[in-house]
Protein backbone atom coordinates (compact mmCIF):
# COMPACT_ATOMS: atom_id res chain seq x y z
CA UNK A 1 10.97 -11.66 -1.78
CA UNK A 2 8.86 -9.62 -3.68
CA UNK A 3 10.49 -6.19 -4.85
CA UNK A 4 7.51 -4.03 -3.63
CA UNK A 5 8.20 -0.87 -4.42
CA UNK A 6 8.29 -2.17 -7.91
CA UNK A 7 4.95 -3.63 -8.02
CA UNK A 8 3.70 -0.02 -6.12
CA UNK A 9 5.21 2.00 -8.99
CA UNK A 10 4.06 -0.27 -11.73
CA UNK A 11 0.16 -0.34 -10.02
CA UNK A 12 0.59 3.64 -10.54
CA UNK A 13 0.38 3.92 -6.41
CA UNK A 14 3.53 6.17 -5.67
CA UNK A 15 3.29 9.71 -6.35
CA UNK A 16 6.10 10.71 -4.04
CA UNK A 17 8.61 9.59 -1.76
CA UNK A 18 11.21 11.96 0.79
CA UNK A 19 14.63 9.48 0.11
CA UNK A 20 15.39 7.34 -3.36
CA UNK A 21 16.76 5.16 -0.57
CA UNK A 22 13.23 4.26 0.49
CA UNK A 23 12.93 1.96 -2.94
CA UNK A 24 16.00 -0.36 -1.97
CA UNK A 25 15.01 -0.29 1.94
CA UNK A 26 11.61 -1.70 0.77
CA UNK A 27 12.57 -4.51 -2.12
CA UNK A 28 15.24 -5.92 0.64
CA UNK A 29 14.47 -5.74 4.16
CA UNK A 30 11.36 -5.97 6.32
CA UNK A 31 10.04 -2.89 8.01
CA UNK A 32 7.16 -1.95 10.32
CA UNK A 33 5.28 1.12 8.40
CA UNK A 34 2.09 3.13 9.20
CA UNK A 35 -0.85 4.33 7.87
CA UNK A 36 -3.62 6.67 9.85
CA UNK A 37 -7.38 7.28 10.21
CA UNK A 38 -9.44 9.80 11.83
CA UNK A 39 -11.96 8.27 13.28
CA UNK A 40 -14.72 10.71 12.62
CA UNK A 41 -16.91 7.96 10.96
CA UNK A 42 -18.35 4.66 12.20
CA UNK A 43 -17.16 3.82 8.86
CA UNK A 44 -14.47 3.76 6.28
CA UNK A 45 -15.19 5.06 2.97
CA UNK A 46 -13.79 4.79 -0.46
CA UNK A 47 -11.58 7.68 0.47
CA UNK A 48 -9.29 5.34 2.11
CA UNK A 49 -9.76 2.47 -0.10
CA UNK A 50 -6.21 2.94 -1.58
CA UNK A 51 -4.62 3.22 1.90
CA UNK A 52 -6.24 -0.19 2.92
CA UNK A 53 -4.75 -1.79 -0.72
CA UNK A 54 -1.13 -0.42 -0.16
CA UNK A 55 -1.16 -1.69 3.50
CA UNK A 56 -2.39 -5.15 1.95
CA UNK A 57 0.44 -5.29 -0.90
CA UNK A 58 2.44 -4.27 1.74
CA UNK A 59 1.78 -6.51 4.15
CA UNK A 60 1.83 -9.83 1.46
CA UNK A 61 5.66 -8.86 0.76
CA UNK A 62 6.39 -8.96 4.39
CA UNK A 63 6.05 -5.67 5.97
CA UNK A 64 4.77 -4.86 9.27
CA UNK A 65 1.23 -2.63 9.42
CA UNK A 66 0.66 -0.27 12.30
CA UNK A 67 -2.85 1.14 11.36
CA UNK A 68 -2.20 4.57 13.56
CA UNK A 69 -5.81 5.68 14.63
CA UNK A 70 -5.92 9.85 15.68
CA UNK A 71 -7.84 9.39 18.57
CA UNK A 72 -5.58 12.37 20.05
CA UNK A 73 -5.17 14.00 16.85
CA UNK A 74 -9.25 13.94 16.30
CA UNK A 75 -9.52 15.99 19.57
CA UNK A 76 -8.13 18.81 17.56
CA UNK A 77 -9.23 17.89 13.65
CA UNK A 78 -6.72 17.98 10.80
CA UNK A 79 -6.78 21.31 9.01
CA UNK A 80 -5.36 20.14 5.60
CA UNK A 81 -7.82 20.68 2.82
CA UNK A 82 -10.09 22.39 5.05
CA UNK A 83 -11.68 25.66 5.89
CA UNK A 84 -13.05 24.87 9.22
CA UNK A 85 -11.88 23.24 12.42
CA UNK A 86 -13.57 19.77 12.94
CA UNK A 87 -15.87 18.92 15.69
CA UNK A 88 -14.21 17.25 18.82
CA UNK A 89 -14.61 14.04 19.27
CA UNK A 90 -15.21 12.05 22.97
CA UNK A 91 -13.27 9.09 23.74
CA UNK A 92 -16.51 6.88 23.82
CA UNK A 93 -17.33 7.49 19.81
CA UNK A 94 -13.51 7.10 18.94
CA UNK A 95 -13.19 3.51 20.78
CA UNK A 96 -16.76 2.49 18.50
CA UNK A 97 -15.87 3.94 15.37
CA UNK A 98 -12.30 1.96 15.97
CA UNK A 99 -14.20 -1.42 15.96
CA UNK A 100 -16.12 -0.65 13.02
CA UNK A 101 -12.88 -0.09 11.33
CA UNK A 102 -10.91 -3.01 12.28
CA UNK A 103 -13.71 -4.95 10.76
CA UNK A 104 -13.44 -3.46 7.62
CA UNK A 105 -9.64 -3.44 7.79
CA UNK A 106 -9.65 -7.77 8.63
CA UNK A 107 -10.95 -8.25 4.64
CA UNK A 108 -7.35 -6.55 3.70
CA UNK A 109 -5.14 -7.26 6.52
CA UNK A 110 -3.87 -9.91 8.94
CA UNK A 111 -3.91 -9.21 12.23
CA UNK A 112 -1.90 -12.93 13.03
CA UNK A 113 1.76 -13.88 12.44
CA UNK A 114 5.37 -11.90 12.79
CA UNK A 115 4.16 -9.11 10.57
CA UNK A 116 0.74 -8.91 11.80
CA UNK A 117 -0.96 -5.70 11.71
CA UNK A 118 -1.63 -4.12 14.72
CA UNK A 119 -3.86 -0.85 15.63
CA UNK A 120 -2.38 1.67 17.86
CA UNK A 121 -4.29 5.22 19.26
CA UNK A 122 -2.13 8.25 19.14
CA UNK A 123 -4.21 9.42 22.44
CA UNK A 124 -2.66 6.77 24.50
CA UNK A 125 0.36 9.04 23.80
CA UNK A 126 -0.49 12.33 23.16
CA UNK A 127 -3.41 13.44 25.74
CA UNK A 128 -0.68 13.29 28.67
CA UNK A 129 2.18 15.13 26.99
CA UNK A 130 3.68 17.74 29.57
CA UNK A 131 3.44 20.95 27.38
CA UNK A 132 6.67 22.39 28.63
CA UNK A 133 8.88 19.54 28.10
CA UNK A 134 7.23 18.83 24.53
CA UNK A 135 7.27 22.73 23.49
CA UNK A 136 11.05 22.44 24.48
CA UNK A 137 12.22 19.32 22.69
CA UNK A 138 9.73 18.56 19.76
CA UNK A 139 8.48 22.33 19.58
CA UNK A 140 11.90 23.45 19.30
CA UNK A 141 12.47 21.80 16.14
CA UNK A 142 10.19 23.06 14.12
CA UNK A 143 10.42 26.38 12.17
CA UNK A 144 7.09 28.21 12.05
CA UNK A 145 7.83 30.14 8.78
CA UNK A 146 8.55 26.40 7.07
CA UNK A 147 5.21 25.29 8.57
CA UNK A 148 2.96 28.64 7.52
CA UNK A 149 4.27 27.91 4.15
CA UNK A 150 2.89 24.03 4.07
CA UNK A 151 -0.31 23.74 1.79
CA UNK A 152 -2.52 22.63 4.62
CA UNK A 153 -1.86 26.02 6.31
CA UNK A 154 -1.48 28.88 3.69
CA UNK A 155 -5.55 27.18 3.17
CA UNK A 156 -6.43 28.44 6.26
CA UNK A 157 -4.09 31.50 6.77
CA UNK A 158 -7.55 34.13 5.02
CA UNK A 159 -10.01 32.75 7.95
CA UNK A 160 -7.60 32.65 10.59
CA UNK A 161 -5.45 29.83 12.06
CA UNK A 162 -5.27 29.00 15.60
CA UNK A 163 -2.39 27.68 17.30
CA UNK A 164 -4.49 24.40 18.25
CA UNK A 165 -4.30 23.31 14.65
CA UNK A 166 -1.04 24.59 13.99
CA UNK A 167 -0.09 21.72 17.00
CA UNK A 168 -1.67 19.59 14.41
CA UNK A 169 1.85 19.06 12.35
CA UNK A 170 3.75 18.42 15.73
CA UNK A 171 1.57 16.37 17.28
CA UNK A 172 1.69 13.65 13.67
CA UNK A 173 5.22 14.38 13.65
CA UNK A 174 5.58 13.15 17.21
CA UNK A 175 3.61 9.89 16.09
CA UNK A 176 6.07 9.40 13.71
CA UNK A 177 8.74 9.57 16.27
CA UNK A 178 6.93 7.54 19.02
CA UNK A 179 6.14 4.88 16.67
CA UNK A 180 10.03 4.89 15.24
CA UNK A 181 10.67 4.78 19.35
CA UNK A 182 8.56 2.15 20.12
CA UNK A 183 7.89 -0.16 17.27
CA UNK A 184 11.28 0.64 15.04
CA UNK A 185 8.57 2.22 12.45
CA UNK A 186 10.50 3.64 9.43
CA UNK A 187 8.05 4.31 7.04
CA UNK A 188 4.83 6.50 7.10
CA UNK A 189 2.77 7.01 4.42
CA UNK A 190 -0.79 8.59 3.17
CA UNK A 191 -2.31 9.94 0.63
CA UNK A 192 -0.67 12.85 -1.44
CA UNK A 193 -2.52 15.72 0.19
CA UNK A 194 -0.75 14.69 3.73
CA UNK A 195 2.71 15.71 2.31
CA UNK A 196 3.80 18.47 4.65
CA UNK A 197 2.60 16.68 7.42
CA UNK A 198 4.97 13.74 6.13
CA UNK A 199 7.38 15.69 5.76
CA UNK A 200 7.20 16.78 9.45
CA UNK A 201 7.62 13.48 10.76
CA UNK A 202 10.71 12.28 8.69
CA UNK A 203 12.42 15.28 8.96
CA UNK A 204 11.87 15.51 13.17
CA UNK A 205 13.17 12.07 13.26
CA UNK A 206 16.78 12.66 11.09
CA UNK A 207 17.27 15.81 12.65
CA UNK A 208 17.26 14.09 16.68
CA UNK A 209 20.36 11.96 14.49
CA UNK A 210 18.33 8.77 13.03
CA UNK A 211 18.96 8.33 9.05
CA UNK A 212 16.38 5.54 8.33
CA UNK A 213 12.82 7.47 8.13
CA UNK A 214 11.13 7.77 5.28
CA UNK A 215 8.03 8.98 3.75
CA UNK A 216 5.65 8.13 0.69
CA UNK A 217 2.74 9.22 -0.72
CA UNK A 218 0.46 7.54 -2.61
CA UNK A 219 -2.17 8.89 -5.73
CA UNK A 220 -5.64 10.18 -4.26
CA UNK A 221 -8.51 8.08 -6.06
CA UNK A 222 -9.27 10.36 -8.68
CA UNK A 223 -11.36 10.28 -12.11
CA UNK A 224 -9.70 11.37 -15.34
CA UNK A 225 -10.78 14.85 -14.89
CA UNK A 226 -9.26 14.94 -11.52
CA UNK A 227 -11.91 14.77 -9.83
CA UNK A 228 -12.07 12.75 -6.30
CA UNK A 229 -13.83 9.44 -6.96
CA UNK A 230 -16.35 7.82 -4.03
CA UNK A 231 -18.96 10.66 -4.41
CA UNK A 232 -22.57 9.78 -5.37
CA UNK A 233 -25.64 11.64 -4.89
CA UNK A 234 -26.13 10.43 -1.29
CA UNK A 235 -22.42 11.38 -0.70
CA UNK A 236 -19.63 9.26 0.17
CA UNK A 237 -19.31 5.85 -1.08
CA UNK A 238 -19.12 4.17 2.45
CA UNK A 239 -17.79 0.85 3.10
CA UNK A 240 -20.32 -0.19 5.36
CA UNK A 241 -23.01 -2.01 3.69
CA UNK A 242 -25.60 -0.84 6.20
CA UNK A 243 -24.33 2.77 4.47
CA UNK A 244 -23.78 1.97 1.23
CA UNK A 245 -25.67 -1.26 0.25
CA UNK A 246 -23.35 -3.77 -2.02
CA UNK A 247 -25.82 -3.41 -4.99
CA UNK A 248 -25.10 0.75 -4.69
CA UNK A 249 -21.75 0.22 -4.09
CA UNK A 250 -21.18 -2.08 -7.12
CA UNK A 251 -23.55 -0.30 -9.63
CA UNK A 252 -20.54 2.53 -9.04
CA UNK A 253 -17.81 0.70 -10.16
CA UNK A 254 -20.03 -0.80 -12.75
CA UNK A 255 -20.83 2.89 -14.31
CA UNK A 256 -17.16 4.63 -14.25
CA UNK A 257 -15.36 6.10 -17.44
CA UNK A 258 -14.49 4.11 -19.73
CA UNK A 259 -11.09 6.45 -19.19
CA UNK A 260 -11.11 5.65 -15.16
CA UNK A 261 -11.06 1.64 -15.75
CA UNK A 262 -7.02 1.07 -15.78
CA UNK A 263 -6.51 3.51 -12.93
CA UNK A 264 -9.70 1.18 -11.01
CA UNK A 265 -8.46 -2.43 -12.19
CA UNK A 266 -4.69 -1.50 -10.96
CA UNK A 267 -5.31 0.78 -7.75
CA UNK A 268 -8.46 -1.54 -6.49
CA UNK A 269 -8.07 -4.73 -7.28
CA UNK A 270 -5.36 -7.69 -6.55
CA UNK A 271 -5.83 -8.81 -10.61
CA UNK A 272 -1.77 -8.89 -12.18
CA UNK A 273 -1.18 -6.76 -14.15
CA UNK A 274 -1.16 -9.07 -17.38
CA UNK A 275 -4.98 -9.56 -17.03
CA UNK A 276 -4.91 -5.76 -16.31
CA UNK A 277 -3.01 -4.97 -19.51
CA UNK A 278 -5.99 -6.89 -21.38
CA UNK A 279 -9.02 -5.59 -19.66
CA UNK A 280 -7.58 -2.01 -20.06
CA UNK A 281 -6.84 -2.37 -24.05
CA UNK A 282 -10.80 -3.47 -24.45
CA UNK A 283 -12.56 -1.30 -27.12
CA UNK A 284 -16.23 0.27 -27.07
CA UNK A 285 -18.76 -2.16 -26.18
CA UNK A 286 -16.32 -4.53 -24.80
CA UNK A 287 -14.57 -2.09 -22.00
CA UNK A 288 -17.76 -2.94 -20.20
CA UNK A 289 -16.47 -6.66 -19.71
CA UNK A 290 -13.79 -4.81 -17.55
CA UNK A 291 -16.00 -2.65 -16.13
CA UNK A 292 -18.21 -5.55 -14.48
CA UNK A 293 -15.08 -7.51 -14.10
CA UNK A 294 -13.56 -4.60 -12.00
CA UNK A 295 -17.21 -3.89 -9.94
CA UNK A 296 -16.99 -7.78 -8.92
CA UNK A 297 -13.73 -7.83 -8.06
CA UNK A 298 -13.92 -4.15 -5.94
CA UNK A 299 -17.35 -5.56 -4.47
CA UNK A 300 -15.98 -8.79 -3.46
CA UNK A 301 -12.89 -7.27 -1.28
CA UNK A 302 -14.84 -4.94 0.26
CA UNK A 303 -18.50 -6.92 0.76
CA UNK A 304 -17.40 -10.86 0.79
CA UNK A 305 -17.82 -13.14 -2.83
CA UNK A 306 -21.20 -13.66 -1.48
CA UNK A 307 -22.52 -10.36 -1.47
CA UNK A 308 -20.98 -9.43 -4.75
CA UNK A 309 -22.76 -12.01 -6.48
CA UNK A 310 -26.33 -11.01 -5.75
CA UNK A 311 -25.16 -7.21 -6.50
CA UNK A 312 -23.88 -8.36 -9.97
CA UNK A 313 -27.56 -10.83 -10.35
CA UNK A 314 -29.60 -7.74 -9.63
CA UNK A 315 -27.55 -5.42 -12.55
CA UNK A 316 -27.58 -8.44 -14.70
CA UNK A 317 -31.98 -8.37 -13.98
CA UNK A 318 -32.56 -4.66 -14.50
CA UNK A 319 -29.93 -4.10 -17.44
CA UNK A 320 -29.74 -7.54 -19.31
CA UNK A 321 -33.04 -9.29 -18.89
CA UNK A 322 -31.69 -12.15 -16.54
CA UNK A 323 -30.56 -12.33 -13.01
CA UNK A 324 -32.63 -11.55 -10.00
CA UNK A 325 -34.22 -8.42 -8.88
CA UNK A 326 -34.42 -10.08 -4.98
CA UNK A 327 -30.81 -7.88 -4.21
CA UNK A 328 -31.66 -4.89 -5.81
CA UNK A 329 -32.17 -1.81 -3.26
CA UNK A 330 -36.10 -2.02 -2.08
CA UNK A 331 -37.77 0.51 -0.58
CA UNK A 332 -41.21 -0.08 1.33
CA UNK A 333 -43.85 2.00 0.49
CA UNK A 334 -47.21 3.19 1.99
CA UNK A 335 -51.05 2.43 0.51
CA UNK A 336 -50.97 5.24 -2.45
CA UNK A 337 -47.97 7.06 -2.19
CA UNK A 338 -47.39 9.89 -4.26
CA UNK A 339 -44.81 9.76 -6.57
CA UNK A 340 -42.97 12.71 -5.05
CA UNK A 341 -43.24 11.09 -1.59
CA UNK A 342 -41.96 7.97 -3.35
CA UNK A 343 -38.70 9.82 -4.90
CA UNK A 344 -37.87 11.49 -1.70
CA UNK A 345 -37.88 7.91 0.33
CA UNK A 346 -35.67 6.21 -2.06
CA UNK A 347 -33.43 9.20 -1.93
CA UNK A 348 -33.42 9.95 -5.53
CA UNK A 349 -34.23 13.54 -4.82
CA UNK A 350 -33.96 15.22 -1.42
CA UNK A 351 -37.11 17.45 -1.57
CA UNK A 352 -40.17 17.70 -3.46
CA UNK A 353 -39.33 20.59 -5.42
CA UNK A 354 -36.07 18.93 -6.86
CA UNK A 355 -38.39 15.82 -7.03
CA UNK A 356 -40.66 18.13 -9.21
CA UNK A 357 -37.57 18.90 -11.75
CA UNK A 358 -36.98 15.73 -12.14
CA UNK A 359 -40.20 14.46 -13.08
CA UNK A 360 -40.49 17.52 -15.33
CA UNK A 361 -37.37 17.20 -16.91
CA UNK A 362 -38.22 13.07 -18.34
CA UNK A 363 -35.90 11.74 -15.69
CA UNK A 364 -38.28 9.22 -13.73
CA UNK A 365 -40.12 5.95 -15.15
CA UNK A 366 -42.44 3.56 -13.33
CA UNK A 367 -42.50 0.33 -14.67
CA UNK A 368 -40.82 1.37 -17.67
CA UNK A 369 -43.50 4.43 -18.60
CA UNK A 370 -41.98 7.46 -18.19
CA UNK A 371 -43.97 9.66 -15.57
CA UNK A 372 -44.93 13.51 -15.93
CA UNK A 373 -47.43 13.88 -13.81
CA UNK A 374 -46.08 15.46 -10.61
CA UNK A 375 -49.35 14.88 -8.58
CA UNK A 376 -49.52 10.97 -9.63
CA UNK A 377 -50.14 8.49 -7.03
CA UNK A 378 -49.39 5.08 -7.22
CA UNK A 379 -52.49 2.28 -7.22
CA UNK A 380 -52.71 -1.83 -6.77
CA UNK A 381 -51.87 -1.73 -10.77
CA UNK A 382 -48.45 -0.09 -10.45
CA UNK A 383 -47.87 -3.27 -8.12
CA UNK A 384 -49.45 -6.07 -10.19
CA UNK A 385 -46.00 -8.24 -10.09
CA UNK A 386 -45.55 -7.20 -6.36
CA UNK A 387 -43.59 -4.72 -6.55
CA UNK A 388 -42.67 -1.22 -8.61
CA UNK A 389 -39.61 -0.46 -10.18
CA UNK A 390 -38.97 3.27 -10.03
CA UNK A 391 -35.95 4.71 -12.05
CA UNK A 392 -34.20 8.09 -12.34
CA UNK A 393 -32.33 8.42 -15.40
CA UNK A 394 -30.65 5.33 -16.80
CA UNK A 395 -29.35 3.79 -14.10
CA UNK A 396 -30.61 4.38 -10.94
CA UNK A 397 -33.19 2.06 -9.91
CA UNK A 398 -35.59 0.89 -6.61
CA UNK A 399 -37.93 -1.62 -6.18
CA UNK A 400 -41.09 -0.31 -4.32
CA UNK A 401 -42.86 -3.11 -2.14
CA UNK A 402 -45.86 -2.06 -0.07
């Protein structure tokens, strides 16, 4: 049996866990555990890429997944890190965005065998609670000066908190219990800003007299600088290539840090750890053999071998003079479009006036010539090979077809 908390610690996964008893409950026995998602997307994003891996690694040693989705919990929106409520979500949207994520969640997790993962809704539980009897034995336990003191609340405390989010930390810590209840869950886990609401959970459990819950927290995808990582331009890095196209999504893991490459290769990838070790220890020019080592491999678990391919073909085309261009992102374009109209549609710049800076500043070439004329339209000669290739900086590129 694999020892799995081992291989979590040395990935650099675990930031923290509520019992050191958790380590040997996890290297020798076989547990059901959960993970949730709000589903306030028709898509997951790279936000919960590291979930989706620890699940996985999970999972391979012989663990049970129960993907927990907060179809209840979403009624009310989770206040930690932020400053305003969330927008309610019908029943409808939650049961679509829930297919869109079980696709995404199939390329990472079985949903066949003994320890087959299986999706659960917390508002097949929650949205007929009778408020008197939970207020009396869930409410009961909890200590409101503990809770005001939680990170998630003290946030929110200047603008004013309503009871309806304060429910928020019962109603996850209930989920905890039901699941314990129902499926013998012993385990929940999420990323390290969902510690007090972790703590909720384990802590209602052992105090109704059960010792074996447990929490753990795993290391939000962040850049050296601390900064989150999954943020472009457009915003989030989605998984959904219909959101984020494969090319987009692998030119990203092509153009991090040479600093952020370990912490990619070991957190996003399946690669041991030996090959890791060698990438990671690459010098100067050649850290960028890990870098398009780790943009295949991310691309390939999230968009199929396939798609990863023509991503990498369409980098090699524009940056190394071979490869194809036919997978790089195309935009089609009107007779004589203006090359402010043409920045906008690609996205490069949301309006013409920040389309105007740009230009201004050097940052846009056509066909290799840099452009500085903000009125310039585009004629039959910028399309001579069939299409244009418009680029902001260094390495943001579009192929304009008419």
């Amino acid at each position: 049996m694999a020892k799995i908390f081992d291989e979590l610690m040395e990935r650099g996964y675990i930031e923290q866990i509520t019992h050191e008893e958790l380590k040997d409950t996890l290297n020798n026995e076989h547990i059901p555990f959960y993970i949730g998602f709000d589903p306030t997307a028709d898509s997951l994003h790279v936000g919960h890429f590291v979930s989706m891996m620890v699940a996985s690694h999970m999972q391979k040693a012989g663990h049970k997944p129960i993907i927990l989705i907060g179809g209840g919990t979403a009624t009310i929106g989770d206040p930690s890190g932020k400053t305003d409520m969330r927008r309610m979500m019908s029943r409808e949207e939650i049961d679509h965005n829930v297919e869109c994520f079980k696709k995404q969640l199939s390329r990472f997790l079985s949903f066949e065998g003994e320890n087959g993962a299986i999706i659960v809704n917390n508002a097949d539980w929650l949205l007929d609670l009778n408020f008197v009897e939970f207020m009396r034995d869930i409410g009961s336990l909890f200590s409101v000066n503990k809770m005001l003191a939680a990170e998630c609340y003290k946030q929110r405390m200047e603008r004013g908190l309503t009871f309806f989010e304060l429910g928020y930390m019962l109603m996850q810590s209930y989920d905890f219990l039901h699941l314990y209840n129902t499926y013998g869950c012993k385990l929940q886990m999420g990323g390290n800003d969902q510690w007090s609401n972790i703590l909720g959970g384990v802590d209602l459990i052992r105090r109704i007299g059960h010792s074996d819950s447990f929490g753990l927290t795993f290391k939000l995808l962040t850049t050296k600088e601390g900064k989150k990582m999954g943020k472009t331009e457009k915003g989030a890095l989605w998984l959904d290539a219909n959101k984020t196209s494969p090319y987009e999504f692998y030119q990203y893991w092509r153009n991090i840090a040479d600093d952020d490459v370990r912490t990619v290769l070991c957190l996003l990838t399946f690669l041991p750890m030996d090959e890791i070790n060698r990438l990671s220890s690459l010098k100067d020019e050649k850290i960028n053999e890990a870098k398009k080592i780790a943009a295949f491999e991310i691309t390939k678990l999230i968009h199929g071998e396939e798609e990863a391919k023509k991503a990498e073909e369409a980098a090699n085309a524009l940056f190394e003079g071979n490869g194809s261009l036919d997978n790089m992102p195309t935009a089609k374009v009107s007779e004589n479009i203006s090359i402010l109209e043409a920045i906008i549609q690609t996205g490069m710049a949301p309006s013409k006036g920040q389309a105007r800076t740009l230009i201004e500043q050097g940052g846009i070439t056509l066909n290799d010539e840099k452009i500085s004329d903000t009125t310039y339209v585009l004629s039959n000669k910028d399309f001579e090979n069939g299409y244009a290739i418009l680029r902001k900086g260094k390495k943001v590129y579009y192929k304009l077809e008419k």
